[in-house]
PDB file of N, CA and C in Angstrom:
ATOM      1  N   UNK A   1      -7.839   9.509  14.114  1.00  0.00           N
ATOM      2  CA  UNK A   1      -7.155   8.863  13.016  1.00  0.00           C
ATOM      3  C   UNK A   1      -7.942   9.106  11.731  1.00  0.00           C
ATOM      4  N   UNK A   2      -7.180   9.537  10.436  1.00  0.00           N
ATOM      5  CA  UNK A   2      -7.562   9.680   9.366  1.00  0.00           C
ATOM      6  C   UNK A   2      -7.592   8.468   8.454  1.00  0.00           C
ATOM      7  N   UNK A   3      -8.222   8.042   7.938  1.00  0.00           N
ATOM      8  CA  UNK A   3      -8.156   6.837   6.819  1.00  0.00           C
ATOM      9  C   UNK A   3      -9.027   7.424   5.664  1.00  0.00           C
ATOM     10  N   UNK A   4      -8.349   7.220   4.147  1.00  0.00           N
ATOM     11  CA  UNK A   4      -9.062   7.639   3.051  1.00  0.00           C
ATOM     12  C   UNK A   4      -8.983   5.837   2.392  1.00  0.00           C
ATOM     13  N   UNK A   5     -10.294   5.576   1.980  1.00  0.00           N
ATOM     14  CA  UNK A   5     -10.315   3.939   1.585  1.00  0.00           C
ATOM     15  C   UNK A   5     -10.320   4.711  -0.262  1.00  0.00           C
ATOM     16  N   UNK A   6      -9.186   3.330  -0.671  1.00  0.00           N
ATOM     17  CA  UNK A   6      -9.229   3.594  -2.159  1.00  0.00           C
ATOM     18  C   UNK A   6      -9.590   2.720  -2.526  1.00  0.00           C
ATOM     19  N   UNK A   7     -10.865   2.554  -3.685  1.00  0.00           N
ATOM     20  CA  UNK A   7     -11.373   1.421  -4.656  1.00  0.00           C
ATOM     21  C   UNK A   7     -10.216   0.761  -5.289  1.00  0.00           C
ATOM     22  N   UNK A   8     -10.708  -0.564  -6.079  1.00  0.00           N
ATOM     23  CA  UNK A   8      -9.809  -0.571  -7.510  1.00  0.00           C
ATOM     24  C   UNK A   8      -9.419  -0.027  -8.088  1.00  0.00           C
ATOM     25  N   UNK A   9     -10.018   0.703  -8.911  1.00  0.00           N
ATOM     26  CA  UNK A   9     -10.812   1.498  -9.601  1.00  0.00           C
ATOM     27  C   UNK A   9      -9.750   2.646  -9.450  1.00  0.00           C
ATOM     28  N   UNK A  10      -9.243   2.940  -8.549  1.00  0.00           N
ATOM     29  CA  UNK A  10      -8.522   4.357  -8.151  1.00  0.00           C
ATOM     30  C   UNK A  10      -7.152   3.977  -8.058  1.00  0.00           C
ATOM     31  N   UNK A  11      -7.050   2.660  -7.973  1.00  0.00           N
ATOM     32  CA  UNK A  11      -5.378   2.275  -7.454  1.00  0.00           C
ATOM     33  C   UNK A  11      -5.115   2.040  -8.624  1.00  0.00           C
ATOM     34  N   UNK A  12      -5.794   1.427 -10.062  1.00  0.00           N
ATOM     35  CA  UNK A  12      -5.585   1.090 -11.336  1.00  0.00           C
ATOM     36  C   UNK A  12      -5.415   3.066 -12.220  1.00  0.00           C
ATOM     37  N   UNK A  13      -6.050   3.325 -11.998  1.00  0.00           N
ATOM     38  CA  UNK A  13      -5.275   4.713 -12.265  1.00  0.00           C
ATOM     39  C   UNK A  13      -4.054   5.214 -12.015  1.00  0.00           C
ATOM     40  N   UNK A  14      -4.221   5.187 -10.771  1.00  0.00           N
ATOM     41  CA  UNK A  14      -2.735   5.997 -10.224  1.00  0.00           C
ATOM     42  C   UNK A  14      -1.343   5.360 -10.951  1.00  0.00           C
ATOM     43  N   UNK A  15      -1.504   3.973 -10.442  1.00  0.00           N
ATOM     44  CA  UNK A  15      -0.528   3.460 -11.300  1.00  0.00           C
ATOM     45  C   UNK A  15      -0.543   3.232 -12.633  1.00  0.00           C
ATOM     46  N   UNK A  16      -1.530   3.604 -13.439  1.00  0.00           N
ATOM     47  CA  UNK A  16      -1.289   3.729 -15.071  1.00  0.00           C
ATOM     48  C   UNK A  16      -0.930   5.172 -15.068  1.00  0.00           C
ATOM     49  N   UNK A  17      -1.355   6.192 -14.581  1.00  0.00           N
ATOM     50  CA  UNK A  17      -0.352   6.927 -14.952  1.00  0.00           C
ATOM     51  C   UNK A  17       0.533   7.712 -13.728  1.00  0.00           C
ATOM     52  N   UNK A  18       1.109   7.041 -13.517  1.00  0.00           N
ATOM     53  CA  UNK A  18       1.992   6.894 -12.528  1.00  0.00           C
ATOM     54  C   UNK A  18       2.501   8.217 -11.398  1.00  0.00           C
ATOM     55  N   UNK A  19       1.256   8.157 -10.234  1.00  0.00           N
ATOM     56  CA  UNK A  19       0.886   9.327  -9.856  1.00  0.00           C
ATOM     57  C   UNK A  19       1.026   8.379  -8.469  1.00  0.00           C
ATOM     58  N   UNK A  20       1.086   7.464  -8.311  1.00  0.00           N
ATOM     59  CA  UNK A  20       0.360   6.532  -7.134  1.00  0.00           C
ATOM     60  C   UNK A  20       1.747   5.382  -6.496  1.00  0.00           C
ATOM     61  N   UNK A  21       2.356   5.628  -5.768  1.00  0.00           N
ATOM     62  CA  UNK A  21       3.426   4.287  -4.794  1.00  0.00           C
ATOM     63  C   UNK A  21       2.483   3.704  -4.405  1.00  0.00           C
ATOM     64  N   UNK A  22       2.280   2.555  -4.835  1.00  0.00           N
ATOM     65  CA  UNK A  22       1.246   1.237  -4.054  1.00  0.00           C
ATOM     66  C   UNK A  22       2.046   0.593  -2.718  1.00  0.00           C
ATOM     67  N   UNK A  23       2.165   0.768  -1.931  1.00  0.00           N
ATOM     68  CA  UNK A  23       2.870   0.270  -0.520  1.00  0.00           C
ATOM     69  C   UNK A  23       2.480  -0.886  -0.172  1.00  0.00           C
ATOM     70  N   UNK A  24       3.075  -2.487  -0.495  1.00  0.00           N
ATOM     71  CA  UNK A  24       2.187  -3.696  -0.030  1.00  0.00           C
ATOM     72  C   UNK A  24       2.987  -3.823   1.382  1.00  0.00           C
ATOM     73  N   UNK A  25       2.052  -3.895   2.276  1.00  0.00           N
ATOM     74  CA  UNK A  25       2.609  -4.215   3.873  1.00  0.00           C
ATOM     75  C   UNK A  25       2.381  -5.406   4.622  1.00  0.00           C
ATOM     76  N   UNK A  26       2.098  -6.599   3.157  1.00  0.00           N
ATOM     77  CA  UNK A  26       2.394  -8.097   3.500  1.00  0.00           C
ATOM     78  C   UNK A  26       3.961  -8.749   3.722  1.00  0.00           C
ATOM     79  N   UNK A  27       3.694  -9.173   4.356  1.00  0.00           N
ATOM     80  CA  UNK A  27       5.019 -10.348   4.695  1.00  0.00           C
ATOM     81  C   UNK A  27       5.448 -10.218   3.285  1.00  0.00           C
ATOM     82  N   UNK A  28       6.834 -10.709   3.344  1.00  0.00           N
ATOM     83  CA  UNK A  28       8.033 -11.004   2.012  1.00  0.00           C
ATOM     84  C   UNK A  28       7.130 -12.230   1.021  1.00  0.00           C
ATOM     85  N   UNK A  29       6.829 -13.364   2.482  1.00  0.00           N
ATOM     86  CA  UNK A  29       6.478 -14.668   1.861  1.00  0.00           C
ATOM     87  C   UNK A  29       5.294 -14.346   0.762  1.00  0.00           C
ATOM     88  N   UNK A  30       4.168 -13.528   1.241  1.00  0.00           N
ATOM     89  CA  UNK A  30       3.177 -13.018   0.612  1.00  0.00           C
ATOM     90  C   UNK A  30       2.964 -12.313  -0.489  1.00  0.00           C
ATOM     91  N   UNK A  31       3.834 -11.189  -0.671  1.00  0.00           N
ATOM     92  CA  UNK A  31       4.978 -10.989  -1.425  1.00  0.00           C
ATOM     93  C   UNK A  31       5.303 -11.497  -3.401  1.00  0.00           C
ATOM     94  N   UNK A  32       6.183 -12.102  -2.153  1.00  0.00           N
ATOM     95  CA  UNK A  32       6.582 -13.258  -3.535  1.00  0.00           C
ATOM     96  C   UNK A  32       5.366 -14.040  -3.856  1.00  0.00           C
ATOM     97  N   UNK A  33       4.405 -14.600  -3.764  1.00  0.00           N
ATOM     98  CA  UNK A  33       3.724 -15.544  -4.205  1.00  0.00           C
ATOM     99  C   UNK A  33       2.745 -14.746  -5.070  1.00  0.00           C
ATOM    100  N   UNK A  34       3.074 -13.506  -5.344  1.00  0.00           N
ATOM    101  CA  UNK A  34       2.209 -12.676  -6.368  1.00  0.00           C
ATOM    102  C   UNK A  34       1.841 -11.171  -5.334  1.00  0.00           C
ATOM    103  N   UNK A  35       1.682 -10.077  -6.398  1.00  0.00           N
ATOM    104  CA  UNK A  35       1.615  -8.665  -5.885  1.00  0.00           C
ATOM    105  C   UNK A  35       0.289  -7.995  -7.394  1.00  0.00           C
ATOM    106  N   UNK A  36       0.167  -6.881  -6.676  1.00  0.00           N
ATOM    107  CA  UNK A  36      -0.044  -5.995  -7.562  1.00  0.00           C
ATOM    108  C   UNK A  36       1.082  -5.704  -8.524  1.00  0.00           C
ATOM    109  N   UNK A  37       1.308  -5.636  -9.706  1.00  0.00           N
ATOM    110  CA  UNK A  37       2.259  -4.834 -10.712  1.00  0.00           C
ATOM    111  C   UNK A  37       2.689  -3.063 -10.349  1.00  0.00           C
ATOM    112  N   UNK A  38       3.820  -3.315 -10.260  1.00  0.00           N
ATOM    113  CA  UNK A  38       4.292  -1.792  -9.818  1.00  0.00           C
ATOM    114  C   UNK A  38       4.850  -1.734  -8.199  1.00  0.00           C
ATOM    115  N   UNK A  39       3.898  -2.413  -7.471  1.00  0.00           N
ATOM    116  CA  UNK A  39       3.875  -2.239  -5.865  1.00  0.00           C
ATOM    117  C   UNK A  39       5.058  -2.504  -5.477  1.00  0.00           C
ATOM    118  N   UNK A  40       5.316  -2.160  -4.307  1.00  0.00           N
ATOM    119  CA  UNK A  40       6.691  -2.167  -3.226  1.00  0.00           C
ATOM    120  C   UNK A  40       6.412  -2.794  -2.444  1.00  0.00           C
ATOM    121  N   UNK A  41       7.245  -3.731  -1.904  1.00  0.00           N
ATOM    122  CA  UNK A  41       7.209  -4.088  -0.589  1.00  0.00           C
ATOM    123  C   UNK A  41       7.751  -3.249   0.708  1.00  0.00           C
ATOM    124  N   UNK A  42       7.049  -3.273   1.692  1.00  0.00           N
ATOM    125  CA  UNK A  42       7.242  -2.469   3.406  1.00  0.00           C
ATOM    126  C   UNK A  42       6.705  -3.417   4.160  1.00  0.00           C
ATOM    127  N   UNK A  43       7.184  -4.885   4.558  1.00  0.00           N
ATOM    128  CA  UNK A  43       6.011  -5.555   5.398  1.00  0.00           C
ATOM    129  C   UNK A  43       5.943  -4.776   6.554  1.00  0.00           C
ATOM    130  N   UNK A  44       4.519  -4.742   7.251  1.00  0.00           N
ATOM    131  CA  UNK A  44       4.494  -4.709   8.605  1.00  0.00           C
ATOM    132  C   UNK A  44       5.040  -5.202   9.908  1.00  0.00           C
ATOM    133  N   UNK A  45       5.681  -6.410   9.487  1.00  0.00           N
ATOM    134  CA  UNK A  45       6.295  -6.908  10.944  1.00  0.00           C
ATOM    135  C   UNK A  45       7.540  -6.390  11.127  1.00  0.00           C
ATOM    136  N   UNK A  46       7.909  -5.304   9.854  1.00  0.00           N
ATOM    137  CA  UNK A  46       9.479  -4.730   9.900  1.00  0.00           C
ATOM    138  C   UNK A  46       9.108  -3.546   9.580  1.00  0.00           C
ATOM    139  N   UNK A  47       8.077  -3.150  10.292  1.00  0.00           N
ATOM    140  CA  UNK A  47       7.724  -1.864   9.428  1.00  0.00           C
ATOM    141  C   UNK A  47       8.143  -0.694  10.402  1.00  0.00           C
ATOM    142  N   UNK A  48       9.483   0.219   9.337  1.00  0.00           N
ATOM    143  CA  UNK A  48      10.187   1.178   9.524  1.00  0.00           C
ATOM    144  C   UNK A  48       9.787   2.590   9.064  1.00  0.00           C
ATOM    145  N   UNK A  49       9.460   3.343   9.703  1.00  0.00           N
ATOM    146  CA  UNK A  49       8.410   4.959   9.145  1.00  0.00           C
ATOM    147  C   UNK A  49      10.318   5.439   9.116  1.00  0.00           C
ATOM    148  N   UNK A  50      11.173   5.456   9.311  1.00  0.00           N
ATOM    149  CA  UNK A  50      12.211   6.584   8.516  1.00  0.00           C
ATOM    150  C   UNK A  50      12.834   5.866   7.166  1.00  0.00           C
ATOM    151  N   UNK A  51      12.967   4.587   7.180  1.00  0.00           N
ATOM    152  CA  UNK A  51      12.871   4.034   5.440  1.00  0.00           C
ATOM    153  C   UNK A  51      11.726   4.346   4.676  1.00  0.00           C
ATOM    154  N   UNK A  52      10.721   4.150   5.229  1.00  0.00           N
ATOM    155  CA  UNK A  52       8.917   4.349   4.820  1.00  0.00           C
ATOM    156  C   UNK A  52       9.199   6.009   4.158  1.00  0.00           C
ATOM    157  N   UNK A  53       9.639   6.817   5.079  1.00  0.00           N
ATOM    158  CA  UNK A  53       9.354   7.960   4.939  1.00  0.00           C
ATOM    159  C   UNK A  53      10.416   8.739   3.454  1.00  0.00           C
ATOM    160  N   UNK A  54      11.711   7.936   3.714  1.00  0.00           N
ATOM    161  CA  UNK A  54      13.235   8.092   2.850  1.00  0.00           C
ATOM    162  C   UNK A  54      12.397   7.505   1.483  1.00  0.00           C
ATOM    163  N   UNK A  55      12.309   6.351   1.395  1.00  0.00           N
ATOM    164  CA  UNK A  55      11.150   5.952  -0.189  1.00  0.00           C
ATOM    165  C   UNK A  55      10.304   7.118  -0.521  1.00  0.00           C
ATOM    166  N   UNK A  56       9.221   7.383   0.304  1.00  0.00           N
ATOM    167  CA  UNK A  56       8.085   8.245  -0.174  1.00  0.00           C
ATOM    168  C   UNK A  56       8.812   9.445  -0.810  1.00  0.00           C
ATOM    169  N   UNK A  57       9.427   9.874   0.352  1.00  0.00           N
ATOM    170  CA  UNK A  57      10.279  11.270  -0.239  1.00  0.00           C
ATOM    171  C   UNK A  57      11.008  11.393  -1.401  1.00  0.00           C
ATOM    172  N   UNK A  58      12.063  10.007  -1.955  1.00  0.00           N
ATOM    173  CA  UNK A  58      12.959   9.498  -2.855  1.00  0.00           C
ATOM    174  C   UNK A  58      11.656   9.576  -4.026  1.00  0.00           C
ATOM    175  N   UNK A  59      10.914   8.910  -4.174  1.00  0.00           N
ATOM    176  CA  UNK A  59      10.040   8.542  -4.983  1.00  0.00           C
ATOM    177  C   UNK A  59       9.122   9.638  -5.432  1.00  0.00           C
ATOM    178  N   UNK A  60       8.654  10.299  -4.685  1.00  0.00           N
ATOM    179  CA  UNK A  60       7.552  11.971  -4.914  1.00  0.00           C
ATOM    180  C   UNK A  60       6.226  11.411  -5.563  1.00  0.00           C
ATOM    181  N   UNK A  61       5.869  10.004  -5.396  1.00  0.00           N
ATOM    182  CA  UNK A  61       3.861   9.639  -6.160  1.00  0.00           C
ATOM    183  C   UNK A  61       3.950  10.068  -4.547  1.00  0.00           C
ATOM    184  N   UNK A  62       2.017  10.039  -4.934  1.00  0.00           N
ATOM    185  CA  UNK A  62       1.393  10.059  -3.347  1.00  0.00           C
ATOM    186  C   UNK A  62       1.179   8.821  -3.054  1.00  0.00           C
ATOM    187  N   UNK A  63       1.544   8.453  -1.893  1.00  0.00           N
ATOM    188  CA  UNK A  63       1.699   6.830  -1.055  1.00  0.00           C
ATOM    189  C   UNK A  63       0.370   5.871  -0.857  1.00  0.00           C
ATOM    190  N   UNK A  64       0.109   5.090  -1.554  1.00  0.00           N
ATOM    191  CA  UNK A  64      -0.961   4.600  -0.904  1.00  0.00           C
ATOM    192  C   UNK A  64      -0.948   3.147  -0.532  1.00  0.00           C
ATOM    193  N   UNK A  65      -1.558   2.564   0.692  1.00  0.00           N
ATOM    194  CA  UNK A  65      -0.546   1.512   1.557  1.00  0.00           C
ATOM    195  C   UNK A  65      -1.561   0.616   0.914  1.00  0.00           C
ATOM    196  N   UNK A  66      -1.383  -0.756   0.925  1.00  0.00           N
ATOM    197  CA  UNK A  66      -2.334  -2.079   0.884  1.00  0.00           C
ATOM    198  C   UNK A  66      -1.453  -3.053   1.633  1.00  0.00           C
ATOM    199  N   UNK A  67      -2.469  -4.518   1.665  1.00  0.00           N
ATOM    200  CA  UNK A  67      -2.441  -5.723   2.039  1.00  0.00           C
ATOM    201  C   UNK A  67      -3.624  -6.487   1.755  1.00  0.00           C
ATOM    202  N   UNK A  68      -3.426  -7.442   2.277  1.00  0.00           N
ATOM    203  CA  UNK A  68      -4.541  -8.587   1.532  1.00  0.00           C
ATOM    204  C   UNK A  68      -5.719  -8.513   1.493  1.00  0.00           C
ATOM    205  N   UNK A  69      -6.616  -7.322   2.746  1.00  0.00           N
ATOM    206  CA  UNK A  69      -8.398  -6.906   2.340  1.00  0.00           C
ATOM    207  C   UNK A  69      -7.841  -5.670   3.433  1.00  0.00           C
ATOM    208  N   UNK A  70      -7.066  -4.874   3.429  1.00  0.00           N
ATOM    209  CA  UNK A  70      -7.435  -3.603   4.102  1.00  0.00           C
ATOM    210  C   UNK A  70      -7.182  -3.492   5.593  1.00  0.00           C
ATOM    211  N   UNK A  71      -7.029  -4.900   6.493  1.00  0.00           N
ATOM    212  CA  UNK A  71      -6.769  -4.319   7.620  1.00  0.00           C
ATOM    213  C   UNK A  71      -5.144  -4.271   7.728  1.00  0.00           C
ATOM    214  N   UNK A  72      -4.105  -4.699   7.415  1.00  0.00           N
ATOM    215  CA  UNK A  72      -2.842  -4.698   8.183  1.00  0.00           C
ATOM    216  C   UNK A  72      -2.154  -2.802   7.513  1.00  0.00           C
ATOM    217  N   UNK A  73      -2.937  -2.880   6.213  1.00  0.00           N
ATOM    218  CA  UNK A  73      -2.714  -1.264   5.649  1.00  0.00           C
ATOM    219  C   UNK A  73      -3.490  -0.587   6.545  1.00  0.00           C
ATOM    220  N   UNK A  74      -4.336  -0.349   7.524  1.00  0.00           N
ATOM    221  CA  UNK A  74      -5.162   0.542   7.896  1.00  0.00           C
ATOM    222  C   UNK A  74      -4.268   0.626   9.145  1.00  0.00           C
ATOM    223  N   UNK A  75      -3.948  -0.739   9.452  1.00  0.00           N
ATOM    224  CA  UNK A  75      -3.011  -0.623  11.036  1.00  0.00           C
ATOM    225  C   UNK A  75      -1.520  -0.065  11.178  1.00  0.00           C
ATOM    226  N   UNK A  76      -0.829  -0.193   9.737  1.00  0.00           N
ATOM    227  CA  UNK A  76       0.223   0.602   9.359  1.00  0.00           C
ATOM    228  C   UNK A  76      -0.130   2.097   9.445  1.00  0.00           C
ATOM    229  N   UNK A  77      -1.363   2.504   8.683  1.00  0.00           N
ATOM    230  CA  UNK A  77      -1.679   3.891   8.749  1.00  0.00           C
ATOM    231  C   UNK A  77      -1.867   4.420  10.208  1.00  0.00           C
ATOM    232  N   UNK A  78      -2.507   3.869  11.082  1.00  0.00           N
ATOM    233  CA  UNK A  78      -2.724   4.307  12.342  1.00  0.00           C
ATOM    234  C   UNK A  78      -1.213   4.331  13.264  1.00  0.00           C
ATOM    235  N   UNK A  79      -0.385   3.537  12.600  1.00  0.00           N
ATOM    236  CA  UNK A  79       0.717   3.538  13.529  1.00  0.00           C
ATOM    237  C   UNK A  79       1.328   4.945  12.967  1.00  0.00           C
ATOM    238  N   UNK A  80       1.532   4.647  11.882  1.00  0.00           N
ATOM    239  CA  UNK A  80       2.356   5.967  10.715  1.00  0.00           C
ATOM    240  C   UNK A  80       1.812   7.229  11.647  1.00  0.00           C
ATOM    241  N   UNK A  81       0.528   7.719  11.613  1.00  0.00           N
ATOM    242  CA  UNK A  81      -0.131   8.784  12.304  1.00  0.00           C
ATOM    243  C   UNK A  81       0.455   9.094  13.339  1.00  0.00           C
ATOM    244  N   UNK A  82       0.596   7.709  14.340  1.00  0.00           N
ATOM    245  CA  UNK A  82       0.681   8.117  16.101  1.00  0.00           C
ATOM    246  C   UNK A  82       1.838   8.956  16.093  1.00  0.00           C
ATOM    247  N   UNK A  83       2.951   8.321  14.969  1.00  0.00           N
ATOM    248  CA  UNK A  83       4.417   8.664  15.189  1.00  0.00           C
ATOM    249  C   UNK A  83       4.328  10.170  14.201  1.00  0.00           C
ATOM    250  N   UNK A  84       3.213  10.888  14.110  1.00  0.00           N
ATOM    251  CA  UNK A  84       3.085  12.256  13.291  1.00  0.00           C
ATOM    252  C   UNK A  84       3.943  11.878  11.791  1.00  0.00           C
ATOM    253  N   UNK A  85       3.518  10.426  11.068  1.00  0.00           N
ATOM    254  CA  UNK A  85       3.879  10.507   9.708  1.00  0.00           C
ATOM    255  C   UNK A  85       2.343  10.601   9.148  1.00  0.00           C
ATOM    256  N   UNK A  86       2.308  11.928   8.192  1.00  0.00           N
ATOM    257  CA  UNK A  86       0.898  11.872   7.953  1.00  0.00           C
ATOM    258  C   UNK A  86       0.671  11.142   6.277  1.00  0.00           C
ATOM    259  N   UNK A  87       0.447   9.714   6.750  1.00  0.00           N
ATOM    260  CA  UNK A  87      -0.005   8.730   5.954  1.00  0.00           C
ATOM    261  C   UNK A  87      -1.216   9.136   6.002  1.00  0.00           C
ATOM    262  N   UNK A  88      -2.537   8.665   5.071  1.00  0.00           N
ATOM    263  CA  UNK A  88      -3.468   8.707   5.586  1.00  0.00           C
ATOM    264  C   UNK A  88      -4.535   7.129   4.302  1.00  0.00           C
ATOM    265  N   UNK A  89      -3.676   7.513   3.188  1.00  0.00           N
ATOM    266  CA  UNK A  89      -4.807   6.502   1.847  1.00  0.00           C
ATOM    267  C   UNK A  89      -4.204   4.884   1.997  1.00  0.00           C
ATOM    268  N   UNK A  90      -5.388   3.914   1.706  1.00  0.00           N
ATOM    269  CA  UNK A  90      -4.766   2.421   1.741  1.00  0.00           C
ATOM    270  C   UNK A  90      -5.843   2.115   0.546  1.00  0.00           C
ATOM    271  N   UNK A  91      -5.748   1.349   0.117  1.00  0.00           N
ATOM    272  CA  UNK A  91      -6.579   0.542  -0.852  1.00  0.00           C
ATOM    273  C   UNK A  91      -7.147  -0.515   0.227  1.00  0.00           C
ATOM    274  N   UNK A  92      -8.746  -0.171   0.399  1.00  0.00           N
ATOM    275  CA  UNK A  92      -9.630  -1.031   1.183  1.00  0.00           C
ATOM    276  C   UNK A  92      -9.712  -2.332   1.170  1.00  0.00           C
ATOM    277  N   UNK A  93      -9.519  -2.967  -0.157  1.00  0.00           N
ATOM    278  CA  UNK A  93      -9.857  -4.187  -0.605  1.00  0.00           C
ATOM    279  C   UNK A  93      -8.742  -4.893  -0.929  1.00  0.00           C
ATOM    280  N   UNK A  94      -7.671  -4.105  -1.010  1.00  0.00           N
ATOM    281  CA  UNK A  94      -6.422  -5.191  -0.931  1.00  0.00           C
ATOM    282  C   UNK A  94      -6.215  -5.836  -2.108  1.00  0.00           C
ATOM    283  N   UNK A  95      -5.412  -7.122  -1.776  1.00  0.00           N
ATOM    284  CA  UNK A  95      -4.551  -7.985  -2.953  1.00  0.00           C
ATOM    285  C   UNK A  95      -5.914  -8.895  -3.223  1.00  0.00           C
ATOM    286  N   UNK A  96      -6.679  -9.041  -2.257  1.00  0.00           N
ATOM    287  CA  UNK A  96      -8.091 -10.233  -2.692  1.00  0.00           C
ATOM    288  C   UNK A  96      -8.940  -9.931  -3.189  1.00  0.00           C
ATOM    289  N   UNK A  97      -8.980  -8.437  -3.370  1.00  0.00           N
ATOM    290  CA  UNK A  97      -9.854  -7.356  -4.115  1.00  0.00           C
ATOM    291  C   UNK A  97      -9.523  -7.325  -5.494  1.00  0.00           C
ATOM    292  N   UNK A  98      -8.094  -7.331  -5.636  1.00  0.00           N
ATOM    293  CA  UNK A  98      -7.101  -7.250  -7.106  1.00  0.00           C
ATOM    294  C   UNK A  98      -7.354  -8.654  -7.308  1.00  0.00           C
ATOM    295  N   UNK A  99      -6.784  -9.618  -6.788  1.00  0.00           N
ATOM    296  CA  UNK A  99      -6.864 -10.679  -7.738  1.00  0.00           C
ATOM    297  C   UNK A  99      -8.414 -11.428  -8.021  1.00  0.00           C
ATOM    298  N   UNK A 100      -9.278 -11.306  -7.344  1.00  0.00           N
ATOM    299  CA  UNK A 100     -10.765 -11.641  -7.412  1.00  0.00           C
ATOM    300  C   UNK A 100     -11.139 -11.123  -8.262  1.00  0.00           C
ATOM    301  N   UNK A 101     -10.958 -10.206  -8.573  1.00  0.00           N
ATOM    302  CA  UNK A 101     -11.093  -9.405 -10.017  1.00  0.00           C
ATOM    303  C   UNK A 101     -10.715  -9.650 -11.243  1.00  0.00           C
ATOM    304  N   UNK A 102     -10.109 -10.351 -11.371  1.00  0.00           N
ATOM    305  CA  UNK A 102      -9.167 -10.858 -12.381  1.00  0.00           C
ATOM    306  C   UNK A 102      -8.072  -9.914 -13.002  1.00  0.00           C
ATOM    307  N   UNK A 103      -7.893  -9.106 -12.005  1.00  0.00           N
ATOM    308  CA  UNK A 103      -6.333  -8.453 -12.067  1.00  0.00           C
ATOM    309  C   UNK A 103      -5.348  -9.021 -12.484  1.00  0.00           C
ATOM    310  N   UNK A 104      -4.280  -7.948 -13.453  1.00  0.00           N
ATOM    311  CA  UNK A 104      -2.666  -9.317 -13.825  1.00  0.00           C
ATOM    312  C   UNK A 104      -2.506  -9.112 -12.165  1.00  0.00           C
ATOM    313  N   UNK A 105      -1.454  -9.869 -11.872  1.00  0.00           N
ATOM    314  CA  UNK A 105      -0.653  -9.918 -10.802  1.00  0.00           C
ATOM    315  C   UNK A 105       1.274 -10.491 -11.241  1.00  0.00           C
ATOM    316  N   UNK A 106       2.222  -9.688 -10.327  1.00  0.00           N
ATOM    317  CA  UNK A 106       3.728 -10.383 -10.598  1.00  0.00           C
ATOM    318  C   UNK A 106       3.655 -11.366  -9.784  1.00  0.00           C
TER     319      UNK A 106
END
């Protein structure tokens, strides 16, 4: 299994200049109660690799998955893989990484 960990630092780029799909793979509920700016929702407990895959493709940034510190994005990525979708980048630190920071958030 491949995993590329993305800083802050790297996810605040991509999406300023808009090179980067931020993939949040929290629950809806989680979700709504605040996100990164820009990000999509894909939760994991509904998580579909031929919608997953129909977005990425529709959309053309390079994909990079999160959740709240890095593990439920890393476990999406490993699933994405098994099924030969070659996901591979998540933002390590997640939504607690962004907002601890004093990130805006929606």
């Amino acid at each position: 299994m491949t995993i590329v960990d993305w800083d802050r630092e790297a996810v605040k780029r991509g999406l300023a200049d808009g090179t980067v799909l931020l993939i949040d793979v929290r629950e809806p509920d989680e979700f709504a109660q605040g996100h990164i700016p820009g990000s999509v929702s894909h939760p994991l407990s509904g998580f579909d690799l031929d919608r997953l895959q129909a977005l990425i493709a529709e959309d053309g940034r390079r994909p990079v998955l999160s959740c709240a510190a890095g593990v439920r994005s890393a476990r999406a990525l490993a699933y994405a893989q098994s099924r030969g979708v070659p996901l591979t980048e998540h933002y390590a630190g997640g939504f607690k990484d962004w907002l601890g920071a004093g990130e805006p958030i929606e």
